[in-house]
C-alpha atoms as a PDB file:
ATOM      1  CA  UNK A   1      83.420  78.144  80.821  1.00  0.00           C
ATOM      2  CA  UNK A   2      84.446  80.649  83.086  1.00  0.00           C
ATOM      3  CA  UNK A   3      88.215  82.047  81.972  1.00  0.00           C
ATOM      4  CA  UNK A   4      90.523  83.965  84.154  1.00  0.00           C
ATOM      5  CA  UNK A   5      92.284  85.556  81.016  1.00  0.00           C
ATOM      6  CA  UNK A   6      95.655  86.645  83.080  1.00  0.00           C
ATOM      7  CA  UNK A   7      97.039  85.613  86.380  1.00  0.00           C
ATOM      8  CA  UNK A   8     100.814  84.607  86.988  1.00  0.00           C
ATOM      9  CA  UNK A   9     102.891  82.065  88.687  1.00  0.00           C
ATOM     10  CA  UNK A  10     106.295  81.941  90.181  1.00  0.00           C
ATOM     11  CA  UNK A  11     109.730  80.783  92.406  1.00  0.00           C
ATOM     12  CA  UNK A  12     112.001  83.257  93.289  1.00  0.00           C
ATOM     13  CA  UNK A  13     114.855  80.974  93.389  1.00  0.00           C
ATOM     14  CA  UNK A  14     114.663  80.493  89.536  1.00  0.00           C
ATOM     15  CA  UNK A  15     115.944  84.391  89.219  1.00  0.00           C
ATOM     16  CA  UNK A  16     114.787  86.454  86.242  1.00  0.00           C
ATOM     17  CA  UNK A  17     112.090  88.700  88.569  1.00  0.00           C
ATOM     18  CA  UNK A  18     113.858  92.144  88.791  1.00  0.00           C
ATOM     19  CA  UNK A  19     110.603  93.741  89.417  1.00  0.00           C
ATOM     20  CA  UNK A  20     109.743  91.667  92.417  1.00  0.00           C
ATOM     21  CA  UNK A  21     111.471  93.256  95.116  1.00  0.00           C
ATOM     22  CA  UNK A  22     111.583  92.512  98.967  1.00  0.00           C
ATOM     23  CA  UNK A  23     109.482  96.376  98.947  1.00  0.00           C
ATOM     24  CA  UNK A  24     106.400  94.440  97.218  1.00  0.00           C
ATOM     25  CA  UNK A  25     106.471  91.917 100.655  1.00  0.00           C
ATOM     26  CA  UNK A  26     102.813  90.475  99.813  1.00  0.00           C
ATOM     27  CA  UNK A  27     104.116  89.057  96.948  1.00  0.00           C
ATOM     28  CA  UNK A  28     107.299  88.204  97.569  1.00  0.00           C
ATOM     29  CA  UNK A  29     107.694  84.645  97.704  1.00  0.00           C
ATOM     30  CA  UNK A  30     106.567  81.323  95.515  1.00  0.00           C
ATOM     31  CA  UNK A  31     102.876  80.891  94.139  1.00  0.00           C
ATOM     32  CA  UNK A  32     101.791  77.997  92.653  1.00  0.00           C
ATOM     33  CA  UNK A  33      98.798  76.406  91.551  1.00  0.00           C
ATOM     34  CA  UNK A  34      97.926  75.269  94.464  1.00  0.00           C
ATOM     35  CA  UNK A  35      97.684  78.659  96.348  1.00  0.00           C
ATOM     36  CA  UNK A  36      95.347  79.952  93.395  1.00  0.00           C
ATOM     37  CA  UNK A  37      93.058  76.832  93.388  1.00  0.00           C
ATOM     38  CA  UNK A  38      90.799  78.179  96.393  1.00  0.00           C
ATOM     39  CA  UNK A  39      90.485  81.755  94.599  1.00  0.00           C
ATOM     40  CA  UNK A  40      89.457  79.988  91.376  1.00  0.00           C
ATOM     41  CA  UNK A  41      86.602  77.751  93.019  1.00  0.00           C
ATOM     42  CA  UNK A  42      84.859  80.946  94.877  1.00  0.00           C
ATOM     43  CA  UNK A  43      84.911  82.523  91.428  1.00  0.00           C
ATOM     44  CA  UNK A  44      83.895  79.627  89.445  1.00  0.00           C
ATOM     45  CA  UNK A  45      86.433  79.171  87.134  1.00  0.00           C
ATOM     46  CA  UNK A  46      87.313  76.626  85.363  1.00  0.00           C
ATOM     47  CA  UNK A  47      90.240  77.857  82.788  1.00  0.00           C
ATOM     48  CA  UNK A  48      93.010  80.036  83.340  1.00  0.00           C
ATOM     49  CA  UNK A  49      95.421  81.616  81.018  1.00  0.00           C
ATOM     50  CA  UNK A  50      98.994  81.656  83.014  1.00  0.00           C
ATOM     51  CA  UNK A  51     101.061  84.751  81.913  1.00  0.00           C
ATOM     52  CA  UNK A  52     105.112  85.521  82.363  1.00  0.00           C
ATOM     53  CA  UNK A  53     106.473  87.648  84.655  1.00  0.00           C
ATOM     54  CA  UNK A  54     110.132  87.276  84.300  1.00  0.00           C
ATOM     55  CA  UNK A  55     111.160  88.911  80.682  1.00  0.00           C
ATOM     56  CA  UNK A  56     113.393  85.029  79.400  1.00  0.00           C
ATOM     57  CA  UNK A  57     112.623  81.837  78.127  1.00  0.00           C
ATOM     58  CA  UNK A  58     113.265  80.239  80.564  1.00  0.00           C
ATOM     59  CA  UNK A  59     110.328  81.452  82.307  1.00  0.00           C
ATOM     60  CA  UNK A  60     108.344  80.454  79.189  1.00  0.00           C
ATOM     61  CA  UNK A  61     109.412  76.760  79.458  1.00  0.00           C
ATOM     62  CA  UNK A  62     109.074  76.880  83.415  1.00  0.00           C
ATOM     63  CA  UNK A  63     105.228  77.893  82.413  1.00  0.00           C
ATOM     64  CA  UNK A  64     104.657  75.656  79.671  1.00  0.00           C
ATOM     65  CA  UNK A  65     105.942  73.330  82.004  1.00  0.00           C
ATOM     66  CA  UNK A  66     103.044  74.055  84.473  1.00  0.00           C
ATOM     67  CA  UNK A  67     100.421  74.339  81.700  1.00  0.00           C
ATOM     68  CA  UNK A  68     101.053  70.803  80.329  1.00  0.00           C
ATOM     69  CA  UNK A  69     100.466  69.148  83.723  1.00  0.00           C
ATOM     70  CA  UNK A  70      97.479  71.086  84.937  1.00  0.00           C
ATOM     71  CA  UNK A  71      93.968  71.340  82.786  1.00  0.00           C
ATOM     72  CA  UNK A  72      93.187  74.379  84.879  1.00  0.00           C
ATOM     73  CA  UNK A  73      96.058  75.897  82.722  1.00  0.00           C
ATOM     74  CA  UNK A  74      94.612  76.107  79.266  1.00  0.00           C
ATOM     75  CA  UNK A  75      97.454  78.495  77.281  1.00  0.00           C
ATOM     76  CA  UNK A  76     100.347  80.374  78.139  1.00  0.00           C
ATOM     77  CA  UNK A  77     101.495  84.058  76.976  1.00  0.00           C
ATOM     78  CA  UNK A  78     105.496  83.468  77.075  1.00  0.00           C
ATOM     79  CA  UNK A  79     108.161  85.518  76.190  1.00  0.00           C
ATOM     80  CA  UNK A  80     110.950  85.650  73.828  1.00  0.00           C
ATOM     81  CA  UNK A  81     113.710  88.049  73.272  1.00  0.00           C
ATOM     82  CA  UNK A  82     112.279  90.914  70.576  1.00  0.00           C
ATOM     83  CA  UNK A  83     115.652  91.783  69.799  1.00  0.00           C
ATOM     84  CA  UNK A  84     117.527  89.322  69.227  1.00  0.00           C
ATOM     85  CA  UNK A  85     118.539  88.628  65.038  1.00  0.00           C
ATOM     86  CA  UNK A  86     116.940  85.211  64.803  1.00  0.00           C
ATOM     87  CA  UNK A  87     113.599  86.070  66.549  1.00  0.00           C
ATOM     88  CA  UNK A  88     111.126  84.868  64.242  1.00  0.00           C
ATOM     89  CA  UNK A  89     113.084  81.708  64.007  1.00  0.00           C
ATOM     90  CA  UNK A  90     113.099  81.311  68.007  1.00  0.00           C
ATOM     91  CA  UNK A  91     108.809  82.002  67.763  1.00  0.00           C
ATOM     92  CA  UNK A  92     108.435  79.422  65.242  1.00  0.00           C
ATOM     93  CA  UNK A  93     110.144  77.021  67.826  1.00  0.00           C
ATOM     94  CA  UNK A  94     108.262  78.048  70.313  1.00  0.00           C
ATOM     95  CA  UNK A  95     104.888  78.004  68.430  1.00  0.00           C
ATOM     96  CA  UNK A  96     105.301  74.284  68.337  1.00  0.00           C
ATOM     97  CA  UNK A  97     103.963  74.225  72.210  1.00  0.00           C
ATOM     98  CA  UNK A  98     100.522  74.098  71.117  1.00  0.00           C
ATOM     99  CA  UNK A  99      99.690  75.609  74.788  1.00  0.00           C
ATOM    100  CA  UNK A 100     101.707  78.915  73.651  1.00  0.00           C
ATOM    101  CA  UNK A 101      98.870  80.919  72.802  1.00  0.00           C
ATOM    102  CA  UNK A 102     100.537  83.944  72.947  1.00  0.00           C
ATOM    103  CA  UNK A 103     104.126  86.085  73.729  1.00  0.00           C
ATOM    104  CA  UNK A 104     104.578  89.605  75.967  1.00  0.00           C
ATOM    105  CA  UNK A 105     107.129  91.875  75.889  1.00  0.00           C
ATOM    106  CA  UNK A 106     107.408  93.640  78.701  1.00  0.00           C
ATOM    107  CA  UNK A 107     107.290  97.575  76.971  1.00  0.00           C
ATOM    108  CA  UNK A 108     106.339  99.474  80.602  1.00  0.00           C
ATOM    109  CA  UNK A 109     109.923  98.289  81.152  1.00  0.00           C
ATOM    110  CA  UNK A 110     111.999  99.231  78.031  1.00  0.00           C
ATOM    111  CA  UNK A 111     113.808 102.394  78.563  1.00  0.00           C
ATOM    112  CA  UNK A 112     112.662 103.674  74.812  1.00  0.00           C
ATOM    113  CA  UNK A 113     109.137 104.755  74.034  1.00  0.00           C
ATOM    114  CA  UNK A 114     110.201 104.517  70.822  1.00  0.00           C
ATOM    115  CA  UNK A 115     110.606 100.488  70.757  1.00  0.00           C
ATOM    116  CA  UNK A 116     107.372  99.431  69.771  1.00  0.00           C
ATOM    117  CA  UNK A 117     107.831 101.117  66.480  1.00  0.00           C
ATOM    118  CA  UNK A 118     111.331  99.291  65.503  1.00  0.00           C
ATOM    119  CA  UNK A 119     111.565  98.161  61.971  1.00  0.00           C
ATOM    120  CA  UNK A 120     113.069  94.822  63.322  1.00  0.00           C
ATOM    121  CA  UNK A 121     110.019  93.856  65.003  1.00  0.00           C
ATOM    122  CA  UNK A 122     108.182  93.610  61.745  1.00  0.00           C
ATOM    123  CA  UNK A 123     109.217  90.105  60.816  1.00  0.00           C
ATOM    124  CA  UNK A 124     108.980  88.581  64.672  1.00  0.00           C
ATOM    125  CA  UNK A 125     104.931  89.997  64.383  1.00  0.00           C
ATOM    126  CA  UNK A 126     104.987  87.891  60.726  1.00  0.00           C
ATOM    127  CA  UNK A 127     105.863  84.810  62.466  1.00  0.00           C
ATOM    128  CA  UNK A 128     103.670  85.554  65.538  1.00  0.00           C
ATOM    129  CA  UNK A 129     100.858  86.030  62.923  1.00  0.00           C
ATOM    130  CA  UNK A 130     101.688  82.818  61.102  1.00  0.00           C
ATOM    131  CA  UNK A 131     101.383  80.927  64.488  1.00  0.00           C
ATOM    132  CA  UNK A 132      98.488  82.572  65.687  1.00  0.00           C
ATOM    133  CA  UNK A 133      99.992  83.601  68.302  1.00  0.00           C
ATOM    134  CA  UNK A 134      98.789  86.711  70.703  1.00  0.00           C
ATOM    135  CA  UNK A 135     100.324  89.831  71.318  1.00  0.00           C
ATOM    136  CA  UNK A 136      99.957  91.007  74.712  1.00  0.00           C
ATOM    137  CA  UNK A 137     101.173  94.437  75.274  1.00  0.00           C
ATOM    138  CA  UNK A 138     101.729  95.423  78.142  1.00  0.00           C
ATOM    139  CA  UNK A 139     102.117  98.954  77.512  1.00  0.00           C
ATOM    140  CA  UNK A 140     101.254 102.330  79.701  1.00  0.00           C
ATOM    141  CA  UNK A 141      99.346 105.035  78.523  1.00  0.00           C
ATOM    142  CA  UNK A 142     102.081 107.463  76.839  1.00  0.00           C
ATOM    143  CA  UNK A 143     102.929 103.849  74.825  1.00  0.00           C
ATOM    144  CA  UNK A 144      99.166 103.715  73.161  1.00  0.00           C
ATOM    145  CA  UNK A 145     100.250 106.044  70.529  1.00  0.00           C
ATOM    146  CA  UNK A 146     102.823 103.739  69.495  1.00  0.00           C
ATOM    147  CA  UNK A 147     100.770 100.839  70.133  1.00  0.00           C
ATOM    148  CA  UNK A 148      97.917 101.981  67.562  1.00  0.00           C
ATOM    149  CA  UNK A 149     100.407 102.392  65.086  1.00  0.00           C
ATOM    150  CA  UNK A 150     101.954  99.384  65.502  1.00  0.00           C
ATOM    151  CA  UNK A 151      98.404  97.527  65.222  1.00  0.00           C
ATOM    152  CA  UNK A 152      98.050  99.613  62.046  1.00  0.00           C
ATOM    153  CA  UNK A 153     101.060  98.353  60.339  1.00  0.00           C
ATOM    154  CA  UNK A 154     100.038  94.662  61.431  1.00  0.00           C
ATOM    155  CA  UNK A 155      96.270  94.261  60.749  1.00  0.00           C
ATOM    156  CA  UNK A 156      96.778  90.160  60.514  1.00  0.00           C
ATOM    157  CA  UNK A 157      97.986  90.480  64.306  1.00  0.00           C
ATOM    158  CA  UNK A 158      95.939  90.147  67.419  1.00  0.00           C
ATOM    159  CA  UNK A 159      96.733  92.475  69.777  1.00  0.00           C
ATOM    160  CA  UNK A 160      95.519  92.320  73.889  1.00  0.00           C
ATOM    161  CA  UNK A 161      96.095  95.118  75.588  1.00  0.00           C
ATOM    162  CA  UNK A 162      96.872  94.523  79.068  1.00  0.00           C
ATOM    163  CA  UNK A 163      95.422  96.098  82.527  1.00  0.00           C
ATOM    164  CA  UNK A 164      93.629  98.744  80.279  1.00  0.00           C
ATOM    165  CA  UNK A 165      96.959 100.070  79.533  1.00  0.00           C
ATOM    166  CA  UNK A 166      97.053 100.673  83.196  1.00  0.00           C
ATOM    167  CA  UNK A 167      94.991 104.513  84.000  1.00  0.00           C
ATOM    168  CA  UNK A 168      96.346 106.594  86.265  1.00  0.00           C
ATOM    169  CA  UNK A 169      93.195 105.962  88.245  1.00  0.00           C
ATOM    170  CA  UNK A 170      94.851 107.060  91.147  1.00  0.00           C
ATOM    171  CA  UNK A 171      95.151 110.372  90.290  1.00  0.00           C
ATOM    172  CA  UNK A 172      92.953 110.994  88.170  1.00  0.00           C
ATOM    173  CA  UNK A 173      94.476 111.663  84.891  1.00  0.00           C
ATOM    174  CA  UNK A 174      92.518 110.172  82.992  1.00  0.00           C
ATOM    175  CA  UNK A 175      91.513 112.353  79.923  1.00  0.00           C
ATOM    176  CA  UNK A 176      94.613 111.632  77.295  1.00  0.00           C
ATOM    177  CA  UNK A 177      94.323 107.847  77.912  1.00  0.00           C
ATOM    178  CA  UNK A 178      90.129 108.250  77.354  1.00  0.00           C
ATOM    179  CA  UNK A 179      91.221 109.430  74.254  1.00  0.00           C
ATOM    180  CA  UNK A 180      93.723 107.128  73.218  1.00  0.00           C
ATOM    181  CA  UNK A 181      91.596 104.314  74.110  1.00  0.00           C
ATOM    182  CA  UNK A 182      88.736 105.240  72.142  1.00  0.00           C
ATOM    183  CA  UNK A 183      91.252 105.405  68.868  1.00  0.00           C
ATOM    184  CA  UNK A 184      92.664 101.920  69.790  1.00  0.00           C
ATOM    185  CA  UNK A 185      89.533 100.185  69.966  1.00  0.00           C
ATOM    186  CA  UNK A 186      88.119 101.048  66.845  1.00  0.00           C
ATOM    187  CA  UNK A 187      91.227  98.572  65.286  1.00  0.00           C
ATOM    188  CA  UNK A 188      89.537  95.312  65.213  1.00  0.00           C
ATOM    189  CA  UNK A 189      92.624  93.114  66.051  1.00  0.00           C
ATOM    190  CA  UNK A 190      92.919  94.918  69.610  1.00  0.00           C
ATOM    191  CA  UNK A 191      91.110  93.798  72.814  1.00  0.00           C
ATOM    192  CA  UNK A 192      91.413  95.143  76.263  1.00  0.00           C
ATOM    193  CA  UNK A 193      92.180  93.311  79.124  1.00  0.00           C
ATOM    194  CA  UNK A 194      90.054  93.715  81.886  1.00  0.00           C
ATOM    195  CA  UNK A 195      92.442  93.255  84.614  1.00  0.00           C
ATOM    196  CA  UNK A 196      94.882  95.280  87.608  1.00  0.00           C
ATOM    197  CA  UNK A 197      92.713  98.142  87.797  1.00  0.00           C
ATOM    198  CA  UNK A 198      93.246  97.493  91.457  1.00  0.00           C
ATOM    199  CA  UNK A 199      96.594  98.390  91.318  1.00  0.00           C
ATOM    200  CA  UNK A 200      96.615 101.159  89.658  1.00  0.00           C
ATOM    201  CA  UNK A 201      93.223 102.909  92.352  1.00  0.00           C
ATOM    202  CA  UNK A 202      94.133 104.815  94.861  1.00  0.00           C
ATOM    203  CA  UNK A 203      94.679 102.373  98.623  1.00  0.00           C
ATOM    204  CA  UNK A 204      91.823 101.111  99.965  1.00  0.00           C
ATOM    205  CA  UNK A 205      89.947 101.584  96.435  1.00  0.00           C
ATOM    206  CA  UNK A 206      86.183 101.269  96.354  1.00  0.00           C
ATOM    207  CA  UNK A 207      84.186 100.084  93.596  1.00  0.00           C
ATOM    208  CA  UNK A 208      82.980 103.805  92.818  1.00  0.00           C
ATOM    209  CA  UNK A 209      86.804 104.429  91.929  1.00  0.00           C
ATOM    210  CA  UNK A 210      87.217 101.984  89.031  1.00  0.00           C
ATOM    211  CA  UNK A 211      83.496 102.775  87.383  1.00  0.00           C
ATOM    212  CA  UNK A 212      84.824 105.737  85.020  1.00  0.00           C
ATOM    213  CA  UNK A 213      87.052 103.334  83.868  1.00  0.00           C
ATOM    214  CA  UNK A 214      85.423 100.208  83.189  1.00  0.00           C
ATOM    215  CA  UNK A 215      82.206 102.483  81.430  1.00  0.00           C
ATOM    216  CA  UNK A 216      85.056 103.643  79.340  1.00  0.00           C
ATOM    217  CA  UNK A 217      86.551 100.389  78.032  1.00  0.00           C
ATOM    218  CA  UNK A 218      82.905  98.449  77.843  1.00  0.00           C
ATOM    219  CA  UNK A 219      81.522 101.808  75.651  1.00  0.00           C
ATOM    220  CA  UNK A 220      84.590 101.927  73.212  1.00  0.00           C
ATOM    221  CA  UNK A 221      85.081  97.527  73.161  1.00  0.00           C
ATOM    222  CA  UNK A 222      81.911  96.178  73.673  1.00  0.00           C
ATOM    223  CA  UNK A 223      81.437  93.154  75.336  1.00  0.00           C
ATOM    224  CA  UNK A 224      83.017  90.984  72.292  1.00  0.00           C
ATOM    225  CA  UNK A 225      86.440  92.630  72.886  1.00  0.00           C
ATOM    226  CA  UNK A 226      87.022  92.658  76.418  1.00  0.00           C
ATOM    227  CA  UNK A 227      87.814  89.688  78.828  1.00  0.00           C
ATOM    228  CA  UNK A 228      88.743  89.624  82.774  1.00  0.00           C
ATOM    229  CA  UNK A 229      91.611  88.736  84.176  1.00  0.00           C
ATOM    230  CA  UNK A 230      92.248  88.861  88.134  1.00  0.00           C
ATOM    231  CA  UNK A 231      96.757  89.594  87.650  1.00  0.00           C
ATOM    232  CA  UNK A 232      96.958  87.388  90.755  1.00  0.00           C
ATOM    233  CA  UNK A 233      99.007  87.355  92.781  1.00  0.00           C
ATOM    234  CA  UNK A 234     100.160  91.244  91.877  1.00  0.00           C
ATOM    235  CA  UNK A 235      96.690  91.828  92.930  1.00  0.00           C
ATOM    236  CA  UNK A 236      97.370  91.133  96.466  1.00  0.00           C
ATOM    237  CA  UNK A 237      98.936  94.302  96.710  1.00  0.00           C
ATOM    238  CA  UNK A 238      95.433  95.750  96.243  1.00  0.00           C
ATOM    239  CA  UNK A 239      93.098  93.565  98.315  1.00  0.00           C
ATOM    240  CA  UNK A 240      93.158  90.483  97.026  1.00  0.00           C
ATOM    241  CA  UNK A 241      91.301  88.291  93.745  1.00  0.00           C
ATOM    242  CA  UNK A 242      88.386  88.025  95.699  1.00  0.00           C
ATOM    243  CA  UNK A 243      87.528  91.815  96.209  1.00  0.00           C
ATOM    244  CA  UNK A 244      88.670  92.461  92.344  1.00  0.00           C
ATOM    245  CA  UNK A 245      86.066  89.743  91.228  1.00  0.00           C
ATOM    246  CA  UNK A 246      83.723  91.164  93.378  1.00  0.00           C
ATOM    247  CA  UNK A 247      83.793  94.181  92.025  1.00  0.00           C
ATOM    248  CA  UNK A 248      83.854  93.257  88.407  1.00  0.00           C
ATOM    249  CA  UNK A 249      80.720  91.216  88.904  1.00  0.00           C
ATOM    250  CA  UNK A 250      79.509  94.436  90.331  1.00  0.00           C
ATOM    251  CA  UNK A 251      80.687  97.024  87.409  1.00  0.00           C
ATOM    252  CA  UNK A 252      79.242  94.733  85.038  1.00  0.00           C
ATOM    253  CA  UNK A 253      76.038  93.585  86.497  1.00  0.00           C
ATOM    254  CA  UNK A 254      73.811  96.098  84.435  1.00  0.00           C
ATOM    255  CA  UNK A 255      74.993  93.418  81.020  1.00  0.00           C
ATOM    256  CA  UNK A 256      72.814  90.658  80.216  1.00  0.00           C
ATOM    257  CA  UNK A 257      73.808  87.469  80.789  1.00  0.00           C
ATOM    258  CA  UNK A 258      75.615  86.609  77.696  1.00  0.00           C
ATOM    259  CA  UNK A 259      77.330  89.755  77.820  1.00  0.00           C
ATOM    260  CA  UNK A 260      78.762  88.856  81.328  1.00  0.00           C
ATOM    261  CA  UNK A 261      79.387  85.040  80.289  1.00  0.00           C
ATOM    262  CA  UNK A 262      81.546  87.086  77.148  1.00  0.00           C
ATOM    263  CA  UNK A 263      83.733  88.995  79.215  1.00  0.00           C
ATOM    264  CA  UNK A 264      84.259  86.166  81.864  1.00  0.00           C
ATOM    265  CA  UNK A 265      85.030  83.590  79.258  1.00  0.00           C
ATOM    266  CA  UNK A 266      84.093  82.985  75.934  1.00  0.00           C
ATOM    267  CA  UNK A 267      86.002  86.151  74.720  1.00  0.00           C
ATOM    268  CA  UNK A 268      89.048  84.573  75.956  1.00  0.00           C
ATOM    269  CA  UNK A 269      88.489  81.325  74.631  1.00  0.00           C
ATOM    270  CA  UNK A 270      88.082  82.749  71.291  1.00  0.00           C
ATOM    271  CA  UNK A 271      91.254  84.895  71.676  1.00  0.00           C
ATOM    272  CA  UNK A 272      93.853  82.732  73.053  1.00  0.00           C
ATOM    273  CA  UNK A 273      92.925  79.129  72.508  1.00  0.00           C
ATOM    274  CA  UNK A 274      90.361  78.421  69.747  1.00  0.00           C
ATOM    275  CA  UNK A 275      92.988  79.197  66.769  1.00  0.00           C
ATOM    276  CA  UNK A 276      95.873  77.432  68.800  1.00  0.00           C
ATOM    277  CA  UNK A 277      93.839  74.086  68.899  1.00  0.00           C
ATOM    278  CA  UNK A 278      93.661  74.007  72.700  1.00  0.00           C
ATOM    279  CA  UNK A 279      91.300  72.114  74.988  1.00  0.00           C
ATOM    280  CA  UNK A 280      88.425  73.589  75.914  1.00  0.00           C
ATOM    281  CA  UNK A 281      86.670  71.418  77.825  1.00  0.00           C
ATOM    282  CA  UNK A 282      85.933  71.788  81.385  1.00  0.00           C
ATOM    283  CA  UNK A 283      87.490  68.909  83.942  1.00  0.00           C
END
């Protein structure tokens, strides 16, 4: 089954979207299932993994919401609030939505660098790890030296890292997050998401521009511990889901088959639903 590991939904009446500005005008209005349908069908896929975008629960519940009336919808990475004193408590409530399949605090946004290393996050990752539940980071590259640390000091966690930790790719500056990513990936609870690379290129990317990249995360993962993800609709700012499946397909055709199938799929499934006790079954 063919996985889109990461795309979002959302209704800008429910509030919560400070990020989503009238400046970002591609993507500034509702999406819903329905607008994503067509994009799934010209890709092929049959199982998507619906991700927050506003940092409350409320968005979690709006998403679960979603999840548990749509098959296409097979788990949903939530959020909860990291710092407040009854966190773990809060995740064990939410961990009985068995299409929770993961949480995501939104670090790139946190004014200190510093926060993934708080002491008080050690017992919210104990009762993420209890629940099986996923840790997406979404993190930028000065964050992956925190971020391997972190993944150090909780070895019973699985970590995703989001968007590649999002490469300057468009200018350039690539060499300290090389680095960092080749230290992160020899932890074997972190994957890499393969996923708004467009974003970060340069307008009017070409394929050429994302290759140092992807080489980069396919050498130091392998194809067990990566898995795509289109960030639709963000990645409307940066020609569209079908241009950034396009040129996937393309950056990864050298694989073999299984290989491909890994990174389009089954690496998710094993990831996000198979300990969570989701469906995996096609329609």
């Amino acid at each position: 089954m063919r996985i889109d590991a990461h795309h979002h939904l959302w209704t800008l009446a429910r509030g919560g979207y400070g990020w989503l500005t009238p400046a970002l005008a591609p993507i500034h209005r509702d999406f819903s299932l329905a607008d994503l349908a067509p994009h799934l069908a010209v890709a092929d896929i049959q199982g998507t993994i619906l991700v927050q975008a506003a940092p409350t629960e409320a968005e979690t519940v709006f998403l679960l919401d979603i999840a548990a009336k749509a098959q296409v919808v097979r788990g949903v990475v939530g959020w909860t609030d990291f710092d407040a004193a009854d966190g773990g408590a809060r995740i064990d409530v939410l961990a009985a939505h068995k299409l929770l399949v993961g949480l995501r605090p939104m670090v790139q946004d946190i004014p200190d660098d510093d926060w993934l290393l708080r002491p008080a996050l050690a017992p919210l990752l104990a009762a993420m790890a209890r629940n099986n539940l996923v840790f997406d980071a979404l993190v930028l590259p000065r964050h992956l030296p925190r971020l391997l640390r972190l993944a150090d000091n909780h070895p019973d966690v699985q970590f995703v890292l989001d968007h590649c930790a999002k490469p300057r790719l468009a200018t350039g500056e690539i060499a300290d997050w090389q680095g960092d990513i080749a230290l992160l990936a020899e932890r074997p609870n972190i994957v890499c998401k393969l996923s708004g690379l467009a974003t970060e290129a340069a307008v009017g990317w070409q394929i050429l521009d994302l290759r140092k990249v992807v080489d980069h995360v396919v050498a130091c993962f392998g194809t067990d511990r990566l898995m795509w993800g289109s960030d639709w609709p963000v990645v409307n700012l940066a020609g569209g889901y079908e241009k950034w499946f396009a040129a996937a397909e393309a950056l990864l055709a050298d694989l073999s088959v299984d290989e491909r199938a890994a990174i389009f799929g089954d690496n998710a499934a094993r990831i996000y639903l198979s300990s969570r006790g989701r469906k995996l079954e096609a329609n």
